[in-house]
C-alpha atoms as a PDB file:
ATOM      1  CA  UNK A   1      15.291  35.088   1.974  1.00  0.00           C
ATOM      2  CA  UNK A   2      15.595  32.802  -1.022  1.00  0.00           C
ATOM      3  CA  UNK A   3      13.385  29.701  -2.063  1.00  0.00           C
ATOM      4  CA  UNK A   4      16.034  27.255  -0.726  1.00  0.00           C
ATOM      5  CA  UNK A   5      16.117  29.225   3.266  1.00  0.00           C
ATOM      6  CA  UNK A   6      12.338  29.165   2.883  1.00  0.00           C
ATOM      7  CA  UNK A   7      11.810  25.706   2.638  1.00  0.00           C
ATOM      8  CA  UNK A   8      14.206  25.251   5.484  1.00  0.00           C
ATOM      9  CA  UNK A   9      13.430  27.805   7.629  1.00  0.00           C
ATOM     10  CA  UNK A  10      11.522  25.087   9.516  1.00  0.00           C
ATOM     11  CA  UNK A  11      14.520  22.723   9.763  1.00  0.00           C
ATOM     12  CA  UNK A  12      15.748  21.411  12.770  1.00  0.00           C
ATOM     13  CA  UNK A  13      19.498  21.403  10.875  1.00  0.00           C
ATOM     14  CA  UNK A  14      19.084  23.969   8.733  1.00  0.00           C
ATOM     15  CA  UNK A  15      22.564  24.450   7.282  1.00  0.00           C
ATOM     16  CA  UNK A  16      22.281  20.862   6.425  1.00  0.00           C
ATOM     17  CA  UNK A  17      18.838  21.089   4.963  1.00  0.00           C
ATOM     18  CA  UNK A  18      19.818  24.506   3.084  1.00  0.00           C
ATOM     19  CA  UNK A  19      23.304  22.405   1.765  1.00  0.00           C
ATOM     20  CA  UNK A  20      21.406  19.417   0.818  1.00  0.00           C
ATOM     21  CA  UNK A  21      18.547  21.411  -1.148  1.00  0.00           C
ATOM     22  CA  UNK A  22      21.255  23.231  -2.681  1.00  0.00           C
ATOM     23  CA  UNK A  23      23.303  20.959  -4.333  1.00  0.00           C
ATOM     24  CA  UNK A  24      20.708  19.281  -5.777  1.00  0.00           C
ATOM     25  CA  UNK A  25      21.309  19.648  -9.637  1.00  0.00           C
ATOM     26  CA  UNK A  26      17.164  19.990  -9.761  1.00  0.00           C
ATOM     27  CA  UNK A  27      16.784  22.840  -7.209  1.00  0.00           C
ATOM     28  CA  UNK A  28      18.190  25.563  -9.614  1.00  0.00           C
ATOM     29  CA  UNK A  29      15.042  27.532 -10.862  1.00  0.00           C
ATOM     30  CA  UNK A  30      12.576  25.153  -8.496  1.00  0.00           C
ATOM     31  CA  UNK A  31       9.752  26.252  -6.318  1.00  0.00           C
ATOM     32  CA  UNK A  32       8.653  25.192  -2.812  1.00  0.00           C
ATOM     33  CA  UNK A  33       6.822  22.388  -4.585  1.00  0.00           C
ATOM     34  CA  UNK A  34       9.517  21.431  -6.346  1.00  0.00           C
ATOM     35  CA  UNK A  35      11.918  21.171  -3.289  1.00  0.00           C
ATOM     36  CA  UNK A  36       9.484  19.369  -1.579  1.00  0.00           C
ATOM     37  CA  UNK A  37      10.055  16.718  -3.940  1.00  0.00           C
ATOM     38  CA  UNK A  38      13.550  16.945  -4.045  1.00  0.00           C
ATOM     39  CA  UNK A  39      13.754  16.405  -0.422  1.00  0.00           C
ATOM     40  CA  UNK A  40      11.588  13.449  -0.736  1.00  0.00           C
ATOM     41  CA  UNK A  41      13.313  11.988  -3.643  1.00  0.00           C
ATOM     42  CA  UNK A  42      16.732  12.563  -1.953  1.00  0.00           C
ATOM     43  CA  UNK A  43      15.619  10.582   1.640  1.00  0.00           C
ATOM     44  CA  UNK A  44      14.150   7.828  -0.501  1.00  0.00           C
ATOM     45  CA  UNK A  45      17.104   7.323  -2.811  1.00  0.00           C
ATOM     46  CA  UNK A  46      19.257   7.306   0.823  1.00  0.00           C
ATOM     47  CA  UNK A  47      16.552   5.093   2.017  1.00  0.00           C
ATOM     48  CA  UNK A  48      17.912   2.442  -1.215  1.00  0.00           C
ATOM     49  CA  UNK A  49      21.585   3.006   0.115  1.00  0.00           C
ATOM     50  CA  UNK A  50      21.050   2.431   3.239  1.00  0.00           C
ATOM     51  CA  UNK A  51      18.954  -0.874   2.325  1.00  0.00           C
ATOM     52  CA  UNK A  52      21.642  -2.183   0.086  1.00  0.00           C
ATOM     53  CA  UNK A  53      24.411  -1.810   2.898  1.00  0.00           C
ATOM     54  CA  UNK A  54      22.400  -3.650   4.864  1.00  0.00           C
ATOM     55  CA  UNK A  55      21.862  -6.154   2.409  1.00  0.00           C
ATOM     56  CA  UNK A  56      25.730  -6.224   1.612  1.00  0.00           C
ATOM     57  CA  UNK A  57      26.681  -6.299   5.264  1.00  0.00           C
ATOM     58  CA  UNK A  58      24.055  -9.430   5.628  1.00  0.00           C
ATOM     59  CA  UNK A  59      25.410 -11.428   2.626  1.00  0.00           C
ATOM     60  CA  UNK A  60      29.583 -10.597   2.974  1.00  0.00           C
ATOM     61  CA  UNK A  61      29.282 -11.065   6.938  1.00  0.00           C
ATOM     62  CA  UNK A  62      26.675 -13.720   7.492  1.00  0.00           C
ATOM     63  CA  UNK A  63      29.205 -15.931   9.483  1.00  0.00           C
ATOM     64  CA  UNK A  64      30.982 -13.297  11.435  1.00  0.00           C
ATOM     65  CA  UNK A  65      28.048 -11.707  12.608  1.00  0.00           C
ATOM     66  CA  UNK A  66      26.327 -12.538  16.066  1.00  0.00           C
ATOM     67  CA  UNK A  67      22.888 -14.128  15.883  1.00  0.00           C
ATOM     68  CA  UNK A  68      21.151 -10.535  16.916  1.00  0.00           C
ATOM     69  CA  UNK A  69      23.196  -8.696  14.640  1.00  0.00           C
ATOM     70  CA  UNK A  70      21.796 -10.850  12.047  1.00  0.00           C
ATOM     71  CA  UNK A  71      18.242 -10.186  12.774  1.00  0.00           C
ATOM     72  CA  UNK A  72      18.748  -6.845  13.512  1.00  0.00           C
ATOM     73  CA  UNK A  73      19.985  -6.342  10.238  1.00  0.00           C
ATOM     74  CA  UNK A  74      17.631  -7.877   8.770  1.00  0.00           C
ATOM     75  CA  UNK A  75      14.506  -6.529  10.673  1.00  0.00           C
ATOM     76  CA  UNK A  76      16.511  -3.000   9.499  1.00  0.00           C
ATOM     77  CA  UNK A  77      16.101  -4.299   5.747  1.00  0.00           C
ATOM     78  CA  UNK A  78      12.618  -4.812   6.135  1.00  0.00           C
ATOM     79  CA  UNK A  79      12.292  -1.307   8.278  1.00  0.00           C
ATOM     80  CA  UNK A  80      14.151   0.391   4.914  1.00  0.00           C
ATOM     81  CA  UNK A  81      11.976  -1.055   2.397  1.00  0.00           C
ATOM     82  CA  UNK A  82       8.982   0.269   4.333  1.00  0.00           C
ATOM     83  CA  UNK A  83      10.526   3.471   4.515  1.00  0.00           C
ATOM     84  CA  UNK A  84      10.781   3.263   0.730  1.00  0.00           C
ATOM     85  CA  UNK A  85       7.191   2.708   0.222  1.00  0.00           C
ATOM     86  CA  UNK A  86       6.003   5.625   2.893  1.00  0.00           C
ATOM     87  CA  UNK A  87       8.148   7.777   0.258  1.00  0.00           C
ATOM     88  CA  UNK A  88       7.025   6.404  -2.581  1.00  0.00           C
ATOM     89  CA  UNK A  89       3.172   7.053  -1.050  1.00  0.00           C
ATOM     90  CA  UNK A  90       4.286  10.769  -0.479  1.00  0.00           C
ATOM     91  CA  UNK A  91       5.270  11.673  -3.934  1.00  0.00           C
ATOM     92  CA  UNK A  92       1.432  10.506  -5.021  1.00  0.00           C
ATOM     93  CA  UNK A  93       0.344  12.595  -2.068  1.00  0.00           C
ATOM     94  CA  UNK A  94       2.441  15.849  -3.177  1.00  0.00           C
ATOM     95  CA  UNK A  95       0.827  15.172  -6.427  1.00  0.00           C
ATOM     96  CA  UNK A  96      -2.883  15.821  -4.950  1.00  0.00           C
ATOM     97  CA  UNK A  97      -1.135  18.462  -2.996  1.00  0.00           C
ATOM     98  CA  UNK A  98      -2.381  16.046   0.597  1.00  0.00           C
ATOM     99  CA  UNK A  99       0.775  17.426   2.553  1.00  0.00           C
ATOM    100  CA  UNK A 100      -1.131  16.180   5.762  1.00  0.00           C
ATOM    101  CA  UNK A 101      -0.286  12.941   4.418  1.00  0.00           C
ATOM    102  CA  UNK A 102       3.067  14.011   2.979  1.00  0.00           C
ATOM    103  CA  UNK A 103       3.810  14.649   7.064  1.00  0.00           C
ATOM    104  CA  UNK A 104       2.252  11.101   8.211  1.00  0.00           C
ATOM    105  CA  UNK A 105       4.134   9.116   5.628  1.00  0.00           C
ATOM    106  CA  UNK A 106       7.821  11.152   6.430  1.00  0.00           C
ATOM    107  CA  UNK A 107       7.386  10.441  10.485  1.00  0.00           C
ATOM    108  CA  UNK A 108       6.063   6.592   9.810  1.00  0.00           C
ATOM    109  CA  UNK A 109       9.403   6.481   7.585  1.00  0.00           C
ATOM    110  CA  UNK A 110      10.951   8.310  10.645  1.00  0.00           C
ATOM    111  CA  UNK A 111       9.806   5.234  12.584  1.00  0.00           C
ATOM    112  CA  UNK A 112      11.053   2.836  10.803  1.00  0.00           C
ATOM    113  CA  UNK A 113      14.794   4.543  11.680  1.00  0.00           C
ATOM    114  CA  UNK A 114      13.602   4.157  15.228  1.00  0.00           C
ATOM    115  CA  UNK A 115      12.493   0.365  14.852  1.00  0.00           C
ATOM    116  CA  UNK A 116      15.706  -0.125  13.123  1.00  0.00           C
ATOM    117  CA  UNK A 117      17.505   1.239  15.893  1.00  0.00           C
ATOM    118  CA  UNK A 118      15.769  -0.953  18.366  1.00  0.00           C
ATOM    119  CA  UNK A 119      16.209  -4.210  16.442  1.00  0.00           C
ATOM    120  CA  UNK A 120      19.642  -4.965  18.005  1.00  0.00           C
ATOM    121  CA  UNK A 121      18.380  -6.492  21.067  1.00  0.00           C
ATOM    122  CA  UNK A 122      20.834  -4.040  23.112  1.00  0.00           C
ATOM    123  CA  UNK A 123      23.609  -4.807  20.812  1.00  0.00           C
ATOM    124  CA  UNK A 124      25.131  -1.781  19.301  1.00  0.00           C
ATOM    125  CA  UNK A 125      23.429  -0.509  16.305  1.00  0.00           C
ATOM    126  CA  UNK A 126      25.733  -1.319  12.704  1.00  0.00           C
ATOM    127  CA  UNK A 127      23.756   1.433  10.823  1.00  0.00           C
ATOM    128  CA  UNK A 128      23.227   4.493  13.916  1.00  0.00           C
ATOM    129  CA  UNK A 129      25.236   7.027  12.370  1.00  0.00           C
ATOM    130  CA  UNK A 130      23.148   6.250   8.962  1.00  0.00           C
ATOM    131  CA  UNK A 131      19.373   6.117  10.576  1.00  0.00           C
ATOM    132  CA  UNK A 132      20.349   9.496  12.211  1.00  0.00           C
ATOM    133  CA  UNK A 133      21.360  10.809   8.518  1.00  0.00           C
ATOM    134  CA  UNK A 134      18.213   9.469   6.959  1.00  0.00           C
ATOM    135  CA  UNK A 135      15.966  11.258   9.836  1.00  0.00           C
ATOM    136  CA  UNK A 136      17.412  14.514   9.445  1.00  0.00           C
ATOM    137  CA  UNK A 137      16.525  13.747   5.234  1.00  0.00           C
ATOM    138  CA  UNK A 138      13.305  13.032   6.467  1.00  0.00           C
ATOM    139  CA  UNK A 139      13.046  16.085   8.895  1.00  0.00           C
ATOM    140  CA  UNK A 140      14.186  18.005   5.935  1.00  0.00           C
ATOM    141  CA  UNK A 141      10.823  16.854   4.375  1.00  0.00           C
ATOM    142  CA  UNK A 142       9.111  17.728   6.820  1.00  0.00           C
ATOM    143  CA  UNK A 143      10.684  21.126   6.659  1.00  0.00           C
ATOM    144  CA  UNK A 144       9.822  21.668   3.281  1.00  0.00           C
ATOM    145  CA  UNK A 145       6.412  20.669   3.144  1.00  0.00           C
ATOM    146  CA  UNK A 146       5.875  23.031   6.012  1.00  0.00           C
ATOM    147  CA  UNK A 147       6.729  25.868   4.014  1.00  0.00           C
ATOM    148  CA  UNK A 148       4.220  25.028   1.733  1.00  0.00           C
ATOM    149  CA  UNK A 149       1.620  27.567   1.129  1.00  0.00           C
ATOM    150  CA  UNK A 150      -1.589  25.645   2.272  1.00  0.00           C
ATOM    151  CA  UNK A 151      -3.489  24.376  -0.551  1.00  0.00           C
ATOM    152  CA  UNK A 152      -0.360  24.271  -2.122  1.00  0.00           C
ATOM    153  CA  UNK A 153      -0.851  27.802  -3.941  1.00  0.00           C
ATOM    154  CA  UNK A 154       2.492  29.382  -4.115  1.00  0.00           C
END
């Protein structure tokens, strides 16, 4: 089994996690450790893309949108840029190889895809399809990190 079906062994998408890791420029020649932060860096930067379309959506749609749309878009902004700092907080935990915070950080970022979710008052969700895509970049994470050797001694 290579590196790349090691750290993803865990996965609850595998082939995703396995194409994702993959074609990453950055995973040729890496090790677990190195994934790991990979997968981190790659659910953070679609953490940013998901927080500008939100952003975008808010500004180019501000009078077509209903009330709760509105705050559910922007309760989803402020959801994203946590989930940007719970990432940002797990590459300095990966760095002091603390993966048990690694894990905390990915599911409180998983959260914040939940509370996103829930801030449309019933109304249907104008980012579901992309919460679901950032959780399974955050399960990949979690994936990852599991594969770590403990101690982070690989």
């Amino acid at each position: 089994m290579n590196l790349i079906q090691q750290a993803c062994q865990h996965a609850p998408h595998k082939d995703l996690c396995i194409d994702i890791l993959k074609n990453d420029p950055n995973s040729k020649g890496a090790d677990l450790t190195g994934l790991a932060y990979i997968a981190i860096r790659l659910a953070g930067a679609y953490a940013s893309e998901v927080d500008a379309h939100l952003r975008s959506l808010l500004i180019n749609n501000a009078t077509t949108l209903s009330p709760v749309v509105q705050q559910g878009v922007a309760d989803c902004i402020e959801h994203y840029s946590d989930a940007n700092e719970q990432l940002d907080d797990c590459i300095a935990a990966m760095s002091t190889k603390n993966f048990k915070d690694v894990e905390v950080w990915v599911n409180v970022a998983i959260s914040d895809a939940d509370y996103c979710d829930d801030s449309f008052s019933g109304e249907k969700s104008v980012v579901l399809q992309k919460n679901e895509a950032f959780r399974q970049l955050c399960n990949n994470v979690l994936a990852v990190v599991k594969a770590l050797p403990p101690h982070g001694k690989e």
